[in-house]
C-alpha atoms as a PDB file:
ATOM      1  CA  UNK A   1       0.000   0.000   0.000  1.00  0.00           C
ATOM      2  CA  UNK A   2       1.075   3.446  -0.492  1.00  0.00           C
ATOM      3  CA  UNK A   3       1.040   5.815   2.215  1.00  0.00           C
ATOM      4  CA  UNK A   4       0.759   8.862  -0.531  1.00  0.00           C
ATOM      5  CA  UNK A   5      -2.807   7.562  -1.044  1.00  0.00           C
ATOM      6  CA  UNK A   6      -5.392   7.825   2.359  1.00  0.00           C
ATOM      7  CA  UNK A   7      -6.364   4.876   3.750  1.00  0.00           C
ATOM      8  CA  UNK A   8      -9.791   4.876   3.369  1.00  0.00           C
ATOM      9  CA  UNK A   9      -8.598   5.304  -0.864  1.00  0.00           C
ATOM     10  CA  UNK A  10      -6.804   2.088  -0.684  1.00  0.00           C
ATOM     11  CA  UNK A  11      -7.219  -1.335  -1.957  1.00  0.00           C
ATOM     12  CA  UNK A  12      -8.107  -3.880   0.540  1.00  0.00           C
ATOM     13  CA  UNK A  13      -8.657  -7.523  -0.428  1.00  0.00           C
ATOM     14  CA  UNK A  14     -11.591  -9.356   1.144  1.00  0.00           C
ATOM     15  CA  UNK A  15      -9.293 -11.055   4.110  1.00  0.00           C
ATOM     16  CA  UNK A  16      -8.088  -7.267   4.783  1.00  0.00           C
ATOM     17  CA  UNK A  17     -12.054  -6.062   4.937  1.00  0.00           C
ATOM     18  CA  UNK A  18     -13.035  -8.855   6.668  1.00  0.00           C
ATOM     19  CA  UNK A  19     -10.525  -8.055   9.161  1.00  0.00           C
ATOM     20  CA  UNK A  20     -11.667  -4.774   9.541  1.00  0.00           C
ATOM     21  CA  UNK A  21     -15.250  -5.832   9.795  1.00  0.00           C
ATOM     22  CA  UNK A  22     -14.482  -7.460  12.805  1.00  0.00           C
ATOM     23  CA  UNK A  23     -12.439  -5.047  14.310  1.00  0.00           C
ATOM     24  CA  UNK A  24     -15.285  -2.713  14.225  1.00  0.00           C
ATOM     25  CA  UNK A  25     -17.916  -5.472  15.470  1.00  0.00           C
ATOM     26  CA  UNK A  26     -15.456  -6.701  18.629  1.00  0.00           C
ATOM     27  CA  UNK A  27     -14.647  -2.794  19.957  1.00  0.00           C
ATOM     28  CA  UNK A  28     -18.831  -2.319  19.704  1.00  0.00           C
ATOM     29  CA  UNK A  29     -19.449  -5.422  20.999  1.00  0.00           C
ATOM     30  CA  UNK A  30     -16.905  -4.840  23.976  1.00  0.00           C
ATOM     31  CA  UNK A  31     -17.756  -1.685  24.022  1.00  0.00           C
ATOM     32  CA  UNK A  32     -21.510  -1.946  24.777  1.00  0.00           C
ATOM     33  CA  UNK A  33     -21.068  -5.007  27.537  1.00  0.00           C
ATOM     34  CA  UNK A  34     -17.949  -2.850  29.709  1.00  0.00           C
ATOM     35  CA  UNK A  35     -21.080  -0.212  28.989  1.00  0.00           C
ATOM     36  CA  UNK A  36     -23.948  -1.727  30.133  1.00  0.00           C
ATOM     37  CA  UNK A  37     -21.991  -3.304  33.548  1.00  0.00           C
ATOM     38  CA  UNK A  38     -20.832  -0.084  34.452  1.00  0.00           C
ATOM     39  CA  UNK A  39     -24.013   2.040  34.164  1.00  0.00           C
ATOM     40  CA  UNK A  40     -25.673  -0.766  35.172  1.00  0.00           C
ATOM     41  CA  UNK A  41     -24.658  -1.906  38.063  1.00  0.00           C
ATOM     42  CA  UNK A  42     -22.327   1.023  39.151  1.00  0.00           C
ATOM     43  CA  UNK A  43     -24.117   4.129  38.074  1.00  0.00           C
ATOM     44  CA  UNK A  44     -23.583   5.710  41.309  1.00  0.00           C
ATOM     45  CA  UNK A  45     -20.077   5.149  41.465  1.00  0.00           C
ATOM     46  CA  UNK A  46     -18.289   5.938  37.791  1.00  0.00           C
ATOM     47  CA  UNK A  47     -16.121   8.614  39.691  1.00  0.00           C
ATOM     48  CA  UNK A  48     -15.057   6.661  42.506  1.00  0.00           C
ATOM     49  CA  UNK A  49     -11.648   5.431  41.655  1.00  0.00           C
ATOM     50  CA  UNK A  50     -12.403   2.965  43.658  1.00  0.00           C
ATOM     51  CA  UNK A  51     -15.360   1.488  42.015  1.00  0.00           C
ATOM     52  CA  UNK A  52     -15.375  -1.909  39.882  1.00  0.00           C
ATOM     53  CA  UNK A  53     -17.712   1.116  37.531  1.00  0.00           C
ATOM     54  CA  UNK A  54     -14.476   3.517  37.202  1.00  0.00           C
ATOM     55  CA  UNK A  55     -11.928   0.571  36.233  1.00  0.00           C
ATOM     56  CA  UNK A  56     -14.694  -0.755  33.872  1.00  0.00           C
ATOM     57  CA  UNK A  57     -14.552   3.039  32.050  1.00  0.00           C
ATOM     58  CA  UNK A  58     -10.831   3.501  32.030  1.00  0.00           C
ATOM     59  CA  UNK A  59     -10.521  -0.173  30.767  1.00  0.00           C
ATOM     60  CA  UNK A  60     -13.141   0.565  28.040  1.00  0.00           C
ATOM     61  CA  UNK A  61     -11.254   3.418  26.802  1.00  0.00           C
ATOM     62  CA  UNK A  62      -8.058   0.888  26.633  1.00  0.00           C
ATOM     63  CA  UNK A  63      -9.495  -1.217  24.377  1.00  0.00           C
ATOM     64  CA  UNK A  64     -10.978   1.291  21.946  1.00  0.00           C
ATOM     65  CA  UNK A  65      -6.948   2.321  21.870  1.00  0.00           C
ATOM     66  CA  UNK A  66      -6.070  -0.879  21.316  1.00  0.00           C
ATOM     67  CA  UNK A  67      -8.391  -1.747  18.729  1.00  0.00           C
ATOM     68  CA  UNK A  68      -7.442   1.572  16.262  1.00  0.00           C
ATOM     69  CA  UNK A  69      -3.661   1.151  17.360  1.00  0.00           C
ATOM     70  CA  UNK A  70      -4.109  -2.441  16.308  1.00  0.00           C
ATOM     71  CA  UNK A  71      -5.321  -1.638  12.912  1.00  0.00           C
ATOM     72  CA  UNK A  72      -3.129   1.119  12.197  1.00  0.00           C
ATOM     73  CA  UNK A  73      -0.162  -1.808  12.865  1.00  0.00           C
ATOM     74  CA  UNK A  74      -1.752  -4.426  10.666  1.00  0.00           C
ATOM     75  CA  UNK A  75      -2.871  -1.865   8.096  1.00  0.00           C
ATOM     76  CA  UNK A  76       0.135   0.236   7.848  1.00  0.00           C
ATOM     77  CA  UNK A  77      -2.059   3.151   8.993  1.00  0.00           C
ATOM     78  CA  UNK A  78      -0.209   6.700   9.358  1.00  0.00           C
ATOM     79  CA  UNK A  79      -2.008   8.818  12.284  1.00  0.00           C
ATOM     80  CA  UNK A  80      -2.948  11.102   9.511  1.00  0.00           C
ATOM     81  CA  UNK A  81      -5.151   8.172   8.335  1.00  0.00           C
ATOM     82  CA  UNK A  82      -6.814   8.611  11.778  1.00  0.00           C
ATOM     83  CA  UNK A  83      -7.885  11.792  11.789  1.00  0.00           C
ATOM     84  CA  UNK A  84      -4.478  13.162  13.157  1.00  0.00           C
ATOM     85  CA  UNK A  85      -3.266  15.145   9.787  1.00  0.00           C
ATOM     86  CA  UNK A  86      -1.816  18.931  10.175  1.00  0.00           C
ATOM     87  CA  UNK A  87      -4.530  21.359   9.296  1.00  0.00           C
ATOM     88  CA  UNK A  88      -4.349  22.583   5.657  1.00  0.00           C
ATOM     89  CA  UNK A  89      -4.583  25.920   6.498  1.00  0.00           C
ATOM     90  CA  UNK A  90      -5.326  27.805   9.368  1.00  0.00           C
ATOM     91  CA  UNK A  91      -8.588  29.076   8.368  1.00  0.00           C
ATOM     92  CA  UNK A  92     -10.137  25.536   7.755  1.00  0.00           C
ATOM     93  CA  UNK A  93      -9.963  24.271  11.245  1.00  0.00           C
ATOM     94  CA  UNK A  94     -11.425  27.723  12.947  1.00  0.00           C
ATOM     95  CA  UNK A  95     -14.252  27.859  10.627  1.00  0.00           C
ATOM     96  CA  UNK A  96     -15.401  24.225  11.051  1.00  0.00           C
ATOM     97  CA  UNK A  97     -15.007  24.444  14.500  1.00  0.00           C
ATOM     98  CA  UNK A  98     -16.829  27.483  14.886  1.00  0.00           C
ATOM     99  CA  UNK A  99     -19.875  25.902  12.657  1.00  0.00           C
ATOM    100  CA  UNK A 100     -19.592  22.651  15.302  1.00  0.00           C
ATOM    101  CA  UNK A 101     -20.193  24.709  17.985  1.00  0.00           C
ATOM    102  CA  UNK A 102     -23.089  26.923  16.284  1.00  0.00           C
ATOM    103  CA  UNK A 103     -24.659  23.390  15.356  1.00  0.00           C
ATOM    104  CA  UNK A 104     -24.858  22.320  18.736  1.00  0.00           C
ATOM    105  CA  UNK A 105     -26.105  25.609  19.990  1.00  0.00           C
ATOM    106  CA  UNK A 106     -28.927  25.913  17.868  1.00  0.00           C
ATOM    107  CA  UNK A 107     -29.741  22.230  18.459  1.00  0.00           C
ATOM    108  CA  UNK A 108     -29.716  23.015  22.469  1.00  0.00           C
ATOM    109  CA  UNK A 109     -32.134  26.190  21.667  1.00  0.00           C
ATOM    110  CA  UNK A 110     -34.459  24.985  19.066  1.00  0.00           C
ATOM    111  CA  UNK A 111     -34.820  20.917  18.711  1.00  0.00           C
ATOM    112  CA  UNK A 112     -33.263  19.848  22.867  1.00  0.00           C
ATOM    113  CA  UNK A 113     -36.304  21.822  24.313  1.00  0.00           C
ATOM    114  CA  UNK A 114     -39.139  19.435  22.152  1.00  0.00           C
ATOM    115  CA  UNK A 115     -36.659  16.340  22.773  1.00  0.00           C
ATOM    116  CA  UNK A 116     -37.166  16.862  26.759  1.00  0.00           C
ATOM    117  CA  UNK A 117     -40.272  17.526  26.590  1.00  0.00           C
ATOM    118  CA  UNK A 118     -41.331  14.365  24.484  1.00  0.00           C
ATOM    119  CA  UNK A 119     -38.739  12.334  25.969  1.00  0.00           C
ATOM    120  CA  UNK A 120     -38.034  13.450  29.334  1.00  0.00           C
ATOM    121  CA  UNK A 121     -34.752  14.688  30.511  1.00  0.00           C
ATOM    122  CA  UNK A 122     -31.109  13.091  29.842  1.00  0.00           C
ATOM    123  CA  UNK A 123     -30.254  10.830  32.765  1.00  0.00           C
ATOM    124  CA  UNK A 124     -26.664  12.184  33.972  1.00  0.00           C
ATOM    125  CA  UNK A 125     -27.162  11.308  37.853  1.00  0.00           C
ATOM    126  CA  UNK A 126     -23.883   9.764  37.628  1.00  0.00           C
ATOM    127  CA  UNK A 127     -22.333  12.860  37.676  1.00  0.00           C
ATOM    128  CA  UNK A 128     -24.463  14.596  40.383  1.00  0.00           C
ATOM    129  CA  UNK A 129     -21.426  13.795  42.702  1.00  0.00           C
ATOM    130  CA  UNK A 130     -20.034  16.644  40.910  1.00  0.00           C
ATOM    131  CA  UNK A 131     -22.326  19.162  42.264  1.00  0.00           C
ATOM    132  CA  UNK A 132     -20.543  22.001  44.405  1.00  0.00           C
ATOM    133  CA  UNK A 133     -17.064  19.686  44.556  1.00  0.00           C
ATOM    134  CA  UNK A 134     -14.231  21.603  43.147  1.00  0.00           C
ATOM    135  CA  UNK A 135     -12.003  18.156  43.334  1.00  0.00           C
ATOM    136  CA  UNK A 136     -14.283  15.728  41.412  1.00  0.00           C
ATOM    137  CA  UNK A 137     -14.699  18.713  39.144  1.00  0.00           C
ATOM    138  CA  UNK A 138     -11.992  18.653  38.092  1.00  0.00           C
ATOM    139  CA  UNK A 139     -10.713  15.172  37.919  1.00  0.00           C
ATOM    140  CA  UNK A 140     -14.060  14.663  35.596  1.00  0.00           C
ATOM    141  CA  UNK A 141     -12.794  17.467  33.740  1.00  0.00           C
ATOM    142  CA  UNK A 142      -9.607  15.940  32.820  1.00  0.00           C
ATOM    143  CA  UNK A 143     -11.420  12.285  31.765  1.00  0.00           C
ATOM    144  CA  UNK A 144     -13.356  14.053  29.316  1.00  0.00           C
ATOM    145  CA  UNK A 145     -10.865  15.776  27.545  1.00  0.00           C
ATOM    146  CA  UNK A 146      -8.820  12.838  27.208  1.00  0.00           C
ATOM    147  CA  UNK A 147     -11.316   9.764  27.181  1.00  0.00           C
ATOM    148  CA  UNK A 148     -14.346  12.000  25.322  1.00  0.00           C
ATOM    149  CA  UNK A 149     -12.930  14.964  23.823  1.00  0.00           C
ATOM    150  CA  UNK A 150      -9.995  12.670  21.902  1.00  0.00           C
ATOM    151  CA  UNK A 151     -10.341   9.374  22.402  1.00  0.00           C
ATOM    152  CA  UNK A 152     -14.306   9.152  21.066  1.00  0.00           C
ATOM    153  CA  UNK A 153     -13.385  11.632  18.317  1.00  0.00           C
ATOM    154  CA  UNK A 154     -10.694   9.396  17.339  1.00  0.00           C
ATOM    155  CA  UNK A 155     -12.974   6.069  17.297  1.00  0.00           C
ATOM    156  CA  UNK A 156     -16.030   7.184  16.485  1.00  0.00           C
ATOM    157  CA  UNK A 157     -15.544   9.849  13.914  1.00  0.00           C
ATOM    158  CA  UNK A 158     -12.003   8.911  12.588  1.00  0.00           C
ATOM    159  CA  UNK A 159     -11.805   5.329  12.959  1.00  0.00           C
ATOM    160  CA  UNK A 160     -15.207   4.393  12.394  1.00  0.00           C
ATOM    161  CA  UNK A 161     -15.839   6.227   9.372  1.00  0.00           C
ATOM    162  CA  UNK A 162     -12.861   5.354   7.831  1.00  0.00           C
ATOM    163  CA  UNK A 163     -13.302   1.790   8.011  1.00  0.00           C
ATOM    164  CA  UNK A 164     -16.977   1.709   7.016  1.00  0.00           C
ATOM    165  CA  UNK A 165     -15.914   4.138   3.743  1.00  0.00           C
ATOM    166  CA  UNK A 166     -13.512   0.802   3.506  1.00  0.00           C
ATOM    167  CA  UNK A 167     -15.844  -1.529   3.533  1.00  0.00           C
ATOM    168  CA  UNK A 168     -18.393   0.120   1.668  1.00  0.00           C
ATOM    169  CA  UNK A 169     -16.288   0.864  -1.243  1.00  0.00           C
ATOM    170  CA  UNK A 170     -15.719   3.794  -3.393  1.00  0.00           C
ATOM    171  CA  UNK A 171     -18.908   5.634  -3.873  1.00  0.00           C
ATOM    172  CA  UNK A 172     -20.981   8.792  -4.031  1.00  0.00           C
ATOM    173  CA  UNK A 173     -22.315   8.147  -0.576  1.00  0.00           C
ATOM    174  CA  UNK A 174     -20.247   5.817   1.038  1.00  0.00           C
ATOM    175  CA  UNK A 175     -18.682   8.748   2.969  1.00  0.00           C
ATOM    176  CA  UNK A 176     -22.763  10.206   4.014  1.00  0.00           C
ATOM    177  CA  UNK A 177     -23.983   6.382   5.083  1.00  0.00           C
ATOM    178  CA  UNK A 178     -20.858   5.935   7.018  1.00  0.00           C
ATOM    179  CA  UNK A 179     -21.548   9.283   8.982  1.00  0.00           C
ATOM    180  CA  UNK A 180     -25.168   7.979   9.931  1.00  0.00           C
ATOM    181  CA  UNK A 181     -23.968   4.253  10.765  1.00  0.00           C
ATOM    182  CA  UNK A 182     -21.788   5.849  13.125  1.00  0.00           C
ATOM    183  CA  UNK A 183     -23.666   8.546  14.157  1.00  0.00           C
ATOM    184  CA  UNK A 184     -26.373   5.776  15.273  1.00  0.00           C
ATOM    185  CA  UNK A 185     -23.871   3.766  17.148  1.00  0.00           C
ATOM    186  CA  UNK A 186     -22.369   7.146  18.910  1.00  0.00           C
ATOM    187  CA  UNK A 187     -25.917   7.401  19.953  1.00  0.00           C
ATOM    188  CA  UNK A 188     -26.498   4.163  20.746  1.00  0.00           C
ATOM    189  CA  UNK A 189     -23.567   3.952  23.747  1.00  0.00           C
ATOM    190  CA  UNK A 190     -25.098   6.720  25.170  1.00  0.00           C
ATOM    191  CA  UNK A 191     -28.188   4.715  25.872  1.00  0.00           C
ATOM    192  CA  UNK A 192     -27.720   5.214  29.773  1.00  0.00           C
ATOM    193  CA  UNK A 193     -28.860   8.528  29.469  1.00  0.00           C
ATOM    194  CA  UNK A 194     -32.137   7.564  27.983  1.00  0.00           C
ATOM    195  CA  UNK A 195     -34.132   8.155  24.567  1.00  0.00           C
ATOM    196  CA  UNK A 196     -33.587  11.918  25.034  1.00  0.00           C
ATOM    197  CA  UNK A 197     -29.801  10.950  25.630  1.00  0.00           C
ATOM    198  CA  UNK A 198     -30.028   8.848  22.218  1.00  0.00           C
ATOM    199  CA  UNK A 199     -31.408  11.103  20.363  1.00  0.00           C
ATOM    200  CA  UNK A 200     -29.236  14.088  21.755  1.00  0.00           C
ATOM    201  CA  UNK A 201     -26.039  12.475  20.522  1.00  0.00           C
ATOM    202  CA  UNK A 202     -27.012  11.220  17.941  1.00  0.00           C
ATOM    203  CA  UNK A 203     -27.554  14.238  15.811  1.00  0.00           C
ATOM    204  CA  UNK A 204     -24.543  15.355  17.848  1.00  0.00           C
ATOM    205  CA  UNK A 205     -22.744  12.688  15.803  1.00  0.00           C
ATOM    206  CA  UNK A 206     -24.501  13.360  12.860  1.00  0.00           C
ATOM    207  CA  UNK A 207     -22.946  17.317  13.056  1.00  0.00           C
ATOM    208  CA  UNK A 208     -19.608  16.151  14.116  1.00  0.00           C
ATOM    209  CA  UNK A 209     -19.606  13.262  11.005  1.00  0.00           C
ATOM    210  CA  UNK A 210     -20.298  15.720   8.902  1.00  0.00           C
ATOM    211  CA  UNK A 211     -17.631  18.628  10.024  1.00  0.00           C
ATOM    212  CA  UNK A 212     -14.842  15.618   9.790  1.00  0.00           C
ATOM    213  CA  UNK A 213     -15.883  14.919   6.217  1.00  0.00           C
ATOM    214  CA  UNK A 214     -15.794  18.332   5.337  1.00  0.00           C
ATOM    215  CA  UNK A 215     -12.307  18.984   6.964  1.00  0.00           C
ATOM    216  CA  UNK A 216     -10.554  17.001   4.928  1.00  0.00           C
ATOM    217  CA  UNK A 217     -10.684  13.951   7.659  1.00  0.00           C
ATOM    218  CA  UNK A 218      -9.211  15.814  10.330  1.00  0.00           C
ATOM    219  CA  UNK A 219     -10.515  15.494  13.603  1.00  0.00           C
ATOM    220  CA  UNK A 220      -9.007  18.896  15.660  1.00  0.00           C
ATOM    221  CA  UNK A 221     -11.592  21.008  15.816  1.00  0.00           C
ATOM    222  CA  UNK A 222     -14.158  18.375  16.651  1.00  0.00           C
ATOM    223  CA  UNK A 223     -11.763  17.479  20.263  1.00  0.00           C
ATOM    224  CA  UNK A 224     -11.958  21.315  20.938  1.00  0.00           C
ATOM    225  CA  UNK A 225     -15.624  21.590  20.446  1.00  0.00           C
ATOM    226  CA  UNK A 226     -16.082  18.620  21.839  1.00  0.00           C
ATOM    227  CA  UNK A 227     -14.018  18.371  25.255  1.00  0.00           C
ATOM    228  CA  UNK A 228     -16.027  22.750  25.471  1.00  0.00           C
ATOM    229  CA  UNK A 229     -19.067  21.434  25.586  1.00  0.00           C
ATOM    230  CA  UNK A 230     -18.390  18.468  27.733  1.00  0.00           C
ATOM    231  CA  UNK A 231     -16.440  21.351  29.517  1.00  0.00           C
ATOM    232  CA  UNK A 232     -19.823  23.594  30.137  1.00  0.00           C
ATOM    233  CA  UNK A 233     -21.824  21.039  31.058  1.00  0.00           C
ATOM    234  CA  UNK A 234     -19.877  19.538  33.969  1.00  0.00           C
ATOM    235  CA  UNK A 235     -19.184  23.032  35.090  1.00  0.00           C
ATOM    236  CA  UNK A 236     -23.074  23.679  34.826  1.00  0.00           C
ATOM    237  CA  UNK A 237     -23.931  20.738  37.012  1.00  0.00           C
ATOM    238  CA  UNK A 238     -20.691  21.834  39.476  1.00  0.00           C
ATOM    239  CA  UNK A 239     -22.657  24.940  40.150  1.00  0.00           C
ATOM    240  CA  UNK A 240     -26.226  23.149  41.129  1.00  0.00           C
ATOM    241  CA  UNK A 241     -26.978  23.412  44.471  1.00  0.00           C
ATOM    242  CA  UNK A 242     -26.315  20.309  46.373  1.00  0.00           C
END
């Protein structure tokens, strides 16, 4: 394979797709079960660094490493390929970053308010603990820009879409039905927070897919955006009264 030519351009023989394929299917399948255990049976304690819950997180977000660090061995993958590139320009970046952020503020003002209301709120008691606790605060801050901010942009935008554009084949919309496959599945592990949670990140995936297409496969500005408005919403549930 030549590097020159992006990944996601390259020939892959069936055995190389198929090994892709299941790449994607263990880390969602792993993914989902360390999921469900933890905000099922530890809910209450995904902070606690002592909790079974908290190991079952940080060990989730091992194995999604693994599993694109894996491929990018087997496949010859440069980080570029991941979503890692320099930014063309400066410009580029700024602007579809700015756009991100827009996205997600006109979704909170226009579409969130008819989502709660149909569906109920988002269930984020887990982080509760967080209310008025300056420590937890910011440990949870710190977990999201690394395990959230990066680590999901990396899997779910870069990684995912990439290998479904593989295994879909060059096409006119191989790039658009690999945005909404993994837009549904970044929904879908958010299914703790309930359908309002689902439906909340899903679009949310939906804007982000689309901002990584349009910058050139490059993931940047969707971390910033990302680990800000993880960033405001822990702070907004910081400042609750306990």
């Amino acid at each position: 394979m030549q590097n020159k030519v992006p990944a996601r351009l390259q020939i892959y023989s069936l055995d190389q797709k198929n090994l892709i394929g299941m790449s994607v299917l263990f880390l969602l399948a792993a993914y989902f079960t360390l999921n469900y255990i933890s905000h099922t049976f530890y809910s209450g304690e995904l902070l606690d660094k002592s909790s079974p819950g908290n190991w079952l997180y940080w060990l989730n977000s091992v194995l999604m490493a693994a599993v694109v660090y894996f491929n990018k061995r087997i496949f010859n993958w440069s980080w570029s390929d991941l979503g890692l590139a320099k930014p063309a320009n400066w410009w580029q970046p700024v602007l579809v970053a700015l756009g991100c952020f827009a996205s997600v503020l006109l979704y909170s003002a226009i579409i969130a308010p008819w989502v709660k209301e149909t569906w109920g709120d988002l269930n984020i008691s887990h982080l509760y603990v967080l209310k008025q606790n300056l420590p937890e605060l910011i440990s949870a801050l710190v977990s999201v820009w690394i395990t959230a901010a990066f680590l999901e942009e990396l899997v779910f935008r870069a990684f995912f879409i990439n290998s479904l554009e593989i295994l879909f084949g060059p096409g006119k919309w191989s790039a658009f039905i690999a945005v909404a496959i993994s837009a549904l599945i970044f929904g879908g592990i958010h299914a703790y927070q309930g359908i309002s949670g689902i439906i909340t990140t899903t679009i949310i995936g939906i804007i982000f897919g689309i901002a990584y297409i349009i910058n050139g496969h490059r993931i940047w500005p969707l971390v910033l955006v990302h680990g800000l408005v993880d960033t405001i919403s822990l702070i907004s549930i910081y400042n609750m009264s306990v």
